[in-house]
Protein backbone atom coordinates (compact mmCIF):
# COMPACT_ATOMS: atom_id res chain seq x y z
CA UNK A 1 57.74 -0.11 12.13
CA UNK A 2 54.60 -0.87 9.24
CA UNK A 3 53.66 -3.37 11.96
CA UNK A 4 53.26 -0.76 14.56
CA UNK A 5 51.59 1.35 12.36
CA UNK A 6 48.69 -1.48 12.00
CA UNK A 7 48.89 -1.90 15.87
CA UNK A 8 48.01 2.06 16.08
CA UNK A 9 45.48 1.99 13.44
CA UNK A 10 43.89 -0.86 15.73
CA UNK A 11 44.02 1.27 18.56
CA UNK A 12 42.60 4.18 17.04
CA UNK A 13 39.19 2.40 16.57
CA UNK A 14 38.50 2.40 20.30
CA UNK A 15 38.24 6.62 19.98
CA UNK A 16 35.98 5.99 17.02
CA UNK A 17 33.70 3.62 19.03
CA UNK A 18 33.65 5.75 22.38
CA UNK A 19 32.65 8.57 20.15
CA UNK A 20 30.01 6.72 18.30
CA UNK A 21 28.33 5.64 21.39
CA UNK A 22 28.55 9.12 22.82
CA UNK A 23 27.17 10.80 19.46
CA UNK A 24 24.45 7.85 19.95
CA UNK A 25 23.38 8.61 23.47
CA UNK A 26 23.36 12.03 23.00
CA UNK A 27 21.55 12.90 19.58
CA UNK A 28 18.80 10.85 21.05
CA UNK A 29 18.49 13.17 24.09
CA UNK A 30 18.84 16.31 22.68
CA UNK A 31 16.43 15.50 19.48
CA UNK A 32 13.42 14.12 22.43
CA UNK A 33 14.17 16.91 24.82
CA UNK A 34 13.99 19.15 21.61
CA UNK A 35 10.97 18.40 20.56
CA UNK A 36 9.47 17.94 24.01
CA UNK A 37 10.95 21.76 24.83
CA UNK A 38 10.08 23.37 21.66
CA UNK A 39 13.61 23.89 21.28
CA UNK A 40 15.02 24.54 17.65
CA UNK A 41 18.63 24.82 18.70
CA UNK A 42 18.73 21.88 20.91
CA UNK A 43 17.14 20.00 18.22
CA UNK A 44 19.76 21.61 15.94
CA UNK A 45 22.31 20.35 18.02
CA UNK A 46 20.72 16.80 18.50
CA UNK A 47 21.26 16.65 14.41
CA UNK A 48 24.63 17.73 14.30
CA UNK A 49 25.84 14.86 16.52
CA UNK A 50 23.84 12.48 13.64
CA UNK A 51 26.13 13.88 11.26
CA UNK A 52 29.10 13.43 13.98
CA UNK A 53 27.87 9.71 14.26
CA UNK A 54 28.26 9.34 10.68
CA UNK A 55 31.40 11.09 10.45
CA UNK A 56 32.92 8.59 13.64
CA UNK A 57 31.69 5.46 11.42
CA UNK A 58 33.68 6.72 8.32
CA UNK A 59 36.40 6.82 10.57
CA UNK A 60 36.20 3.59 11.72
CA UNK A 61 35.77 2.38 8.65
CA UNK A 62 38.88 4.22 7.39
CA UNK A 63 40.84 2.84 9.77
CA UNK A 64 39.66 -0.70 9.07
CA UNK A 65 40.38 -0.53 5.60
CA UNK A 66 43.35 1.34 5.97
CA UNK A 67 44.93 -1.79 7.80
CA UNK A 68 44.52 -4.20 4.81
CA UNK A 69 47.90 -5.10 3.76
CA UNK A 70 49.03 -4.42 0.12
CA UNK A 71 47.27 -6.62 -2.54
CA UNK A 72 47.55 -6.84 -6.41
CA UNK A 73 45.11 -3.71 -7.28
CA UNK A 74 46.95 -1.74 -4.08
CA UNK A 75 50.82 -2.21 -3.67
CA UNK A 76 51.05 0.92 -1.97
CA UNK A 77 48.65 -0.55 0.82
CA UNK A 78 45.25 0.84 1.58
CA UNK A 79 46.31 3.74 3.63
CA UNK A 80 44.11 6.38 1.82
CA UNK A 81 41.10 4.90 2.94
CA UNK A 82 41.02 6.70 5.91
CA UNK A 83 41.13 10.33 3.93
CA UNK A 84 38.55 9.19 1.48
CA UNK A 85 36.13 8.04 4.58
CA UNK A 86 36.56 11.58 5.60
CA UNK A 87 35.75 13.53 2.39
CA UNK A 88 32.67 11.14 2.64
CA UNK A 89 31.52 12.35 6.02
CA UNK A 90 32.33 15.50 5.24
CA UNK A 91 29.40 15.67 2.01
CA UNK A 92 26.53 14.29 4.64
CA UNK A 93 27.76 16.66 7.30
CA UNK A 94 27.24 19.67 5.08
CA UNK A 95 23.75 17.87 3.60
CA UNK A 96 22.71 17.93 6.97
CA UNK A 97 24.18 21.38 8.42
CA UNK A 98 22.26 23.00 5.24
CA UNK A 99 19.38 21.35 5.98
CA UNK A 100 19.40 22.69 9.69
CA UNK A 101 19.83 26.93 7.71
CA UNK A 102 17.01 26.11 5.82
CA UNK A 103 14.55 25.16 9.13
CA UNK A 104 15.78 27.59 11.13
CA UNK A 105 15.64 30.39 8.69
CA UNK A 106 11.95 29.33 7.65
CA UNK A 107 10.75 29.55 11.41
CA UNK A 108 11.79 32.92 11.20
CA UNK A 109 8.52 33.82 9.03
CA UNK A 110 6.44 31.47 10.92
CA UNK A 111 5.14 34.22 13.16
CA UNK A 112 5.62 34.97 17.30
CA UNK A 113 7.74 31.96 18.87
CA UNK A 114 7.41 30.76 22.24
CA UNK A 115 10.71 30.51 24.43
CA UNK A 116 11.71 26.84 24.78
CA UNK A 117 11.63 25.13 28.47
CA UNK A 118 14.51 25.89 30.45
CA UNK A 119 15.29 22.30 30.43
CA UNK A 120 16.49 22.51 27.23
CA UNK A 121 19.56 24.36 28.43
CA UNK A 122 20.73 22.06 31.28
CA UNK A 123 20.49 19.11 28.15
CA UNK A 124 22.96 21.43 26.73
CA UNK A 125 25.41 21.74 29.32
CA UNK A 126 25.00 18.33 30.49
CA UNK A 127 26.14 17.56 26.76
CA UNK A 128 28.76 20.14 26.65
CA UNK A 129 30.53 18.01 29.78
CA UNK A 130 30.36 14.80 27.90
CA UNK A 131 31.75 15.86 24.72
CA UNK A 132 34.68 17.63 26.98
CA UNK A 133 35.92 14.29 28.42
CA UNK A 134 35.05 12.00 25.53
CA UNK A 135 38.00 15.13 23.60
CA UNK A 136 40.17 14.47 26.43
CA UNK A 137 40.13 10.74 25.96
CA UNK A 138 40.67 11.25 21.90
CA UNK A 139 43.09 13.75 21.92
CA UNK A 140 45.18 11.75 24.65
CA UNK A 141 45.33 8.41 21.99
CA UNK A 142 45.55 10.47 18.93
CA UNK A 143 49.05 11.65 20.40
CA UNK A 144 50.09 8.60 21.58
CA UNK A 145 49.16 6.84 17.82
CA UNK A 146 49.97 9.62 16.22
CA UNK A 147 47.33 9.74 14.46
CA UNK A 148 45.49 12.69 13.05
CA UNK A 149 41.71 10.71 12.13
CA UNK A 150 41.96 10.36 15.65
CA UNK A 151 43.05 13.70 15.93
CA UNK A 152 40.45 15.35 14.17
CA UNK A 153 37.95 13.30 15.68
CA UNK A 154 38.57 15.08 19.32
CA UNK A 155 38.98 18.65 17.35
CA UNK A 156 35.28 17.73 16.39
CA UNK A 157 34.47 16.47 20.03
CA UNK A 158 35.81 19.69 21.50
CA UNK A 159 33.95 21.81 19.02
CA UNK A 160 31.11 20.20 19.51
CA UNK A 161 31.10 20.89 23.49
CA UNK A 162 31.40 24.50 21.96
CA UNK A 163 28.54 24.23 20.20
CA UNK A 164 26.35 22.45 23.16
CA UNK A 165 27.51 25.47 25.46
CA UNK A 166 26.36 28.03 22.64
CA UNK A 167 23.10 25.77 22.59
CA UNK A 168 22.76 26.28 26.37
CA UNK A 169 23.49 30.15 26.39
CA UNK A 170 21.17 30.47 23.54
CA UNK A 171 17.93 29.24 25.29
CA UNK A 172 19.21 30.93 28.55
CA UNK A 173 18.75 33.97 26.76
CA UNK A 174 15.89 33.20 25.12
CA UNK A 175 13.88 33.19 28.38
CA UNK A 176 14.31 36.93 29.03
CA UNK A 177 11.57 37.14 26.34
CA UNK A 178 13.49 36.96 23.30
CA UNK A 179 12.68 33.61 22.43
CA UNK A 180 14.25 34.60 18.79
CA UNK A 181 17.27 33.83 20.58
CA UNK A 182 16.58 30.22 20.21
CA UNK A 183 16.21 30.28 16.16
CA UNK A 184 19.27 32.28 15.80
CA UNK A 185 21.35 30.20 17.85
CA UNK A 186 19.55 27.00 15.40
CA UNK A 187 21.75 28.92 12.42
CA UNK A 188 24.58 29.05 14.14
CA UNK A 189 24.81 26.05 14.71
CA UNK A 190 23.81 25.30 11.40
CA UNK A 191 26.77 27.20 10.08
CA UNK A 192 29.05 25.56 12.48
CA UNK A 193 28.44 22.29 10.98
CA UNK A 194 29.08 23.66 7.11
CA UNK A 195 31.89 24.88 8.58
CA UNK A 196 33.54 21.81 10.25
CA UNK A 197 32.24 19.87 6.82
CA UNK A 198 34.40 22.05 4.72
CA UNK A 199 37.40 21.68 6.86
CA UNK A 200 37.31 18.71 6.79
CA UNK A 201 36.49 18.49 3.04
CA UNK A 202 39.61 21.01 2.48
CA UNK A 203 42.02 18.76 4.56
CA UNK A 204 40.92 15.56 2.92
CA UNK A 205 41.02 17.22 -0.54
CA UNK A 206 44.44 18.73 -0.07
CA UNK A 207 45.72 15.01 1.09
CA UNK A 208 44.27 13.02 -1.47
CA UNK A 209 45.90 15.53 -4.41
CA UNK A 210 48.88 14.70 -3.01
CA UNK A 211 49.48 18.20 -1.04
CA UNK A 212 52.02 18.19 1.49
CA UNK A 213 52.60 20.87 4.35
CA UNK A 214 54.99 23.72 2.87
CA UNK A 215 57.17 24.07 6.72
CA UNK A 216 57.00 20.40 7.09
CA UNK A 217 59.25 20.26 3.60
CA UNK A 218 61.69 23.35 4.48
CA UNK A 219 62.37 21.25 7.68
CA UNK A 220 63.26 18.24 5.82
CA UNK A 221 65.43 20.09 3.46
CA UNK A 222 67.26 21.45 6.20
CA UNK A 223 67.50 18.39 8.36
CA UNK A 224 69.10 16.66 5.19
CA UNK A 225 71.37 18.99 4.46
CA UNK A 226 73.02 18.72 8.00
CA UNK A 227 73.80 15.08 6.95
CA UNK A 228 77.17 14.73 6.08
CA UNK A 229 78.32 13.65 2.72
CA UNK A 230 75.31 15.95 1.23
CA UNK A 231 76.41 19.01 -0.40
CA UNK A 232 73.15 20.08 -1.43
CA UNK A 233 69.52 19.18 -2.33
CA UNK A 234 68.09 19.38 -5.99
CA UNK A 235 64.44 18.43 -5.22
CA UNK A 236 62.44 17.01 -2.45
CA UNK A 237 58.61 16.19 -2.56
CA UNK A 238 56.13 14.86 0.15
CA UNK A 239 53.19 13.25 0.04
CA UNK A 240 50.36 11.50 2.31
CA UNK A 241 49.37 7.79 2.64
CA UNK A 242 46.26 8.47 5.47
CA UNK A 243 48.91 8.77 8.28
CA UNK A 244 52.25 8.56 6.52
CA UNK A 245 54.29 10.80 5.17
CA UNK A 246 56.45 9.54 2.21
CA UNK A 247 59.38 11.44 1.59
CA UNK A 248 60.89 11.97 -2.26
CA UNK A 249 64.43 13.67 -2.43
CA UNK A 250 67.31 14.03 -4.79
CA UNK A 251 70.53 14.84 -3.02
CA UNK A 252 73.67 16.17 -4.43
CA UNK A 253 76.83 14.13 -3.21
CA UNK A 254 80.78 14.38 -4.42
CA UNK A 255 81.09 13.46 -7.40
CA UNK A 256 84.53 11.57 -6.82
CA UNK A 257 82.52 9.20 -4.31
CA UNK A 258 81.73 5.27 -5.21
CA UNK A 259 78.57 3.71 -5.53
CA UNK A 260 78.91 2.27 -2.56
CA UNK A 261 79.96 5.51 -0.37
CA UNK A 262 77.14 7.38 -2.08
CA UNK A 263 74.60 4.47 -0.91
CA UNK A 264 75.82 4.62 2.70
CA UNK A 265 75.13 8.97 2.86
CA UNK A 266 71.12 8.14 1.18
CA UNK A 267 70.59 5.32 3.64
CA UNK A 268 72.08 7.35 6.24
CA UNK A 269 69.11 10.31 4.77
CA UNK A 270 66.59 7.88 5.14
CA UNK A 271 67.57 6.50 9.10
CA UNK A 272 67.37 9.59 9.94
CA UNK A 273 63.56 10.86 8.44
CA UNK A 274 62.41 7.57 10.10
CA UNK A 275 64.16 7.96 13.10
CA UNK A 276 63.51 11.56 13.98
CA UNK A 277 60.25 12.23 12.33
CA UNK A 278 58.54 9.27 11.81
CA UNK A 279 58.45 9.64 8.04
CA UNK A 280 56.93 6.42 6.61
CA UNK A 281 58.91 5.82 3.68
CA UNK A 282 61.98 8.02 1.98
CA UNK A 283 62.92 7.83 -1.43
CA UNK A 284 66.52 8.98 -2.08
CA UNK A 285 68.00 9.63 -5.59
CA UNK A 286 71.54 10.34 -5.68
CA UNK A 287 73.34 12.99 -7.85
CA UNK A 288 76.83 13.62 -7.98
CA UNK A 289 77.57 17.70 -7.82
C-alpha cells in the first residue's frame, strides 16, 4: 500500500507540471496584452496566475519531498511536506493579491480612465477555456490518486477560469463608457486571490495542528463499532500526514477474552479502516469493558 502511495505522489507531479506550464504561457499573455490594452484587470489577472505558478511549484515540490522515505530526523516519513509547501504559497499569493488592492484602488484617484481595447476581453476568454480543461485534466488524476494537492490544484484552476471570465465581462462592460468597470473588476480580482490565499492558508493550518474532519471521525466511530467483538469505543483521534489519514482508537472488548482473541478483533479494526477507507495507518489500543 505505502508503495502505491509513492507511485501516486509520482503521478501527481504531472498535474503540477501541466499547470505550471499553463500558468507560464498564460501570465505572459495576459501581463503583454495588459499593458499593450491599458487593461488593469487583465493585467490583474496576468499576476494572479504568477502567484498560481508559484503556488503549482510548491506543490511539486511538496510532492517531491513528500516521497522521501523515513530517515533518522523523520520516522514518520516526510509526508507533511506537501501541507507546509502550501501554507508557503499561500503567504506569496496573498503578498501578491494585496499588492494588486493597492494598484487598483490608487488608479481610482488618478483621474478620467480610458476603456481598455476590446482585445483584452477575448485574452480573457481565451484564458478562461484553458484553465477549464487544464481543471478537467487535474480534477480527473486527483480522484484517481486520491489526492487532495492535486485536488486543490484544479479547485484553483477552475476558479481561476472564473476569474478570467469575470476579467472578460469586466472590460466588455467597460466599453459602454464606463471604463471604471475595468479598475473595479482589478479589485475583485484582487480580493479573489486573498481569498483563495487564506483558504488555502486555513486548510494547511488546520492540517499541520493536527485537525482532523469532525464527520470523517463520527463515521469511523460508527464503522468500528459494527465490528464484532467491540462493545464500545472510549476514544478515537485522527490526524493528517499530507495525504494520509492516521487513525488513533481505544476500543472496549470483553473483558473475559485472551490476549490473543482481543488482538484478532483490533487487527480485524484496522483491515477494515484500510480496506474501506483508505486510512493510512490505525492505531488500536485495547480495553477490556
Amino acid at each position: 500500500m505505502e508503495e502505491q502511495k509513492y507511485k501516486d505522489l509520482k503521478l501527481g507531479e504531472r498535474g503540477a507540471i501541466i499547470s505550471i506550464i499553463a500558468y507560464i504561457c498564460l501570465s505572459i499573455i495576459k501581463l503583454v496584452f495588459g499593458f499593450i490594452s491599458n487593461s488593469a484587470a487583465l493585467k490583474a489577472d496576468g499576476l494572479n496566475n504568477t502567484t498560481d505558478i508559484i503556488a503549482s511549484i510548491a506543490v511539486l515540490i511538496g510532492l517531491k519531498l513528500s516521497q522521501r522515505p523515513p530517515d533518522k530526523d523523520h520516522g514518520y516519513g516526510h509526508w507533511k511536506s506537501e501541507t507546509i509547501a502550501s501554507m508557503v504559497a499561500s503567504f506569496i499569493m496573498a503578498a501578491v493579491g494585496l499588492q494588486v488592492l493597492v494598484d487598483a484602488i490608487t488608479s481610482m484617484f488618478q483621474g478620467e480612465k480610458e476603456s481598455p481595447d476590446i482585445m483584452a476581453a477575448y485574452v480573457g476568454v481565451f484564458s478562461a477555456l484553458a484553465m477549464y480543461f487544464v481543471y478537467r485534466y487535474n480534477k480527473k488524476l486527483a480522484i484517481k490518486i486520491n489526492s487532495k494537492s492535486v485536488m486543490a490544484a484544479a479547485k484553483d484552476n477552475i476558479s481561476d477560469a472564473w476569474v478570467s471570465i469575470g476579467t472578460a465581462v469586466g472590460i466588455f462592460a467597460s466599453q459602454l463608457n464606463m471604463a471604471w468597470l475595468d479598475t473595479v473588476t482589478a479589485i475583485i480580482v484582487g480580493l479573489l486571490i486573498c481569498k483563495t490565499a487564506w483558504d488555502i492558508f486555513k486548510q494547511a493550518s488546520h492540517e499541520l495542528s493536527d485537525g482532523f474532519d469532525e464527520s470523517k471521525i463520527q463515521l469511523y466511530h460508527d464503522e468500528i463499532t459494527k465490528v464484532d467483538g467491540v462493545k464500545g469505543i472510549k476514544e478515537i483521534k485522527g490526524r493528517n500526514y499530507g495525504n494520509n489519514e492516521v487513525i488513533d482508537v481505544v476500543i472496549l472488548v470483553n473483558s473475559t477474552l485472551d490476549i490473543k482473541e482481543a488482538h484478532d478483533i483490533s487487527t480485524h479494526v484496522e483491515k477494515v479502516m484500510i480496506k474501506n477507507y483508505g486510512v493510512y495507518d490505525v492505531h488500536v489500543h485495547v480495553e477490556p469493558n
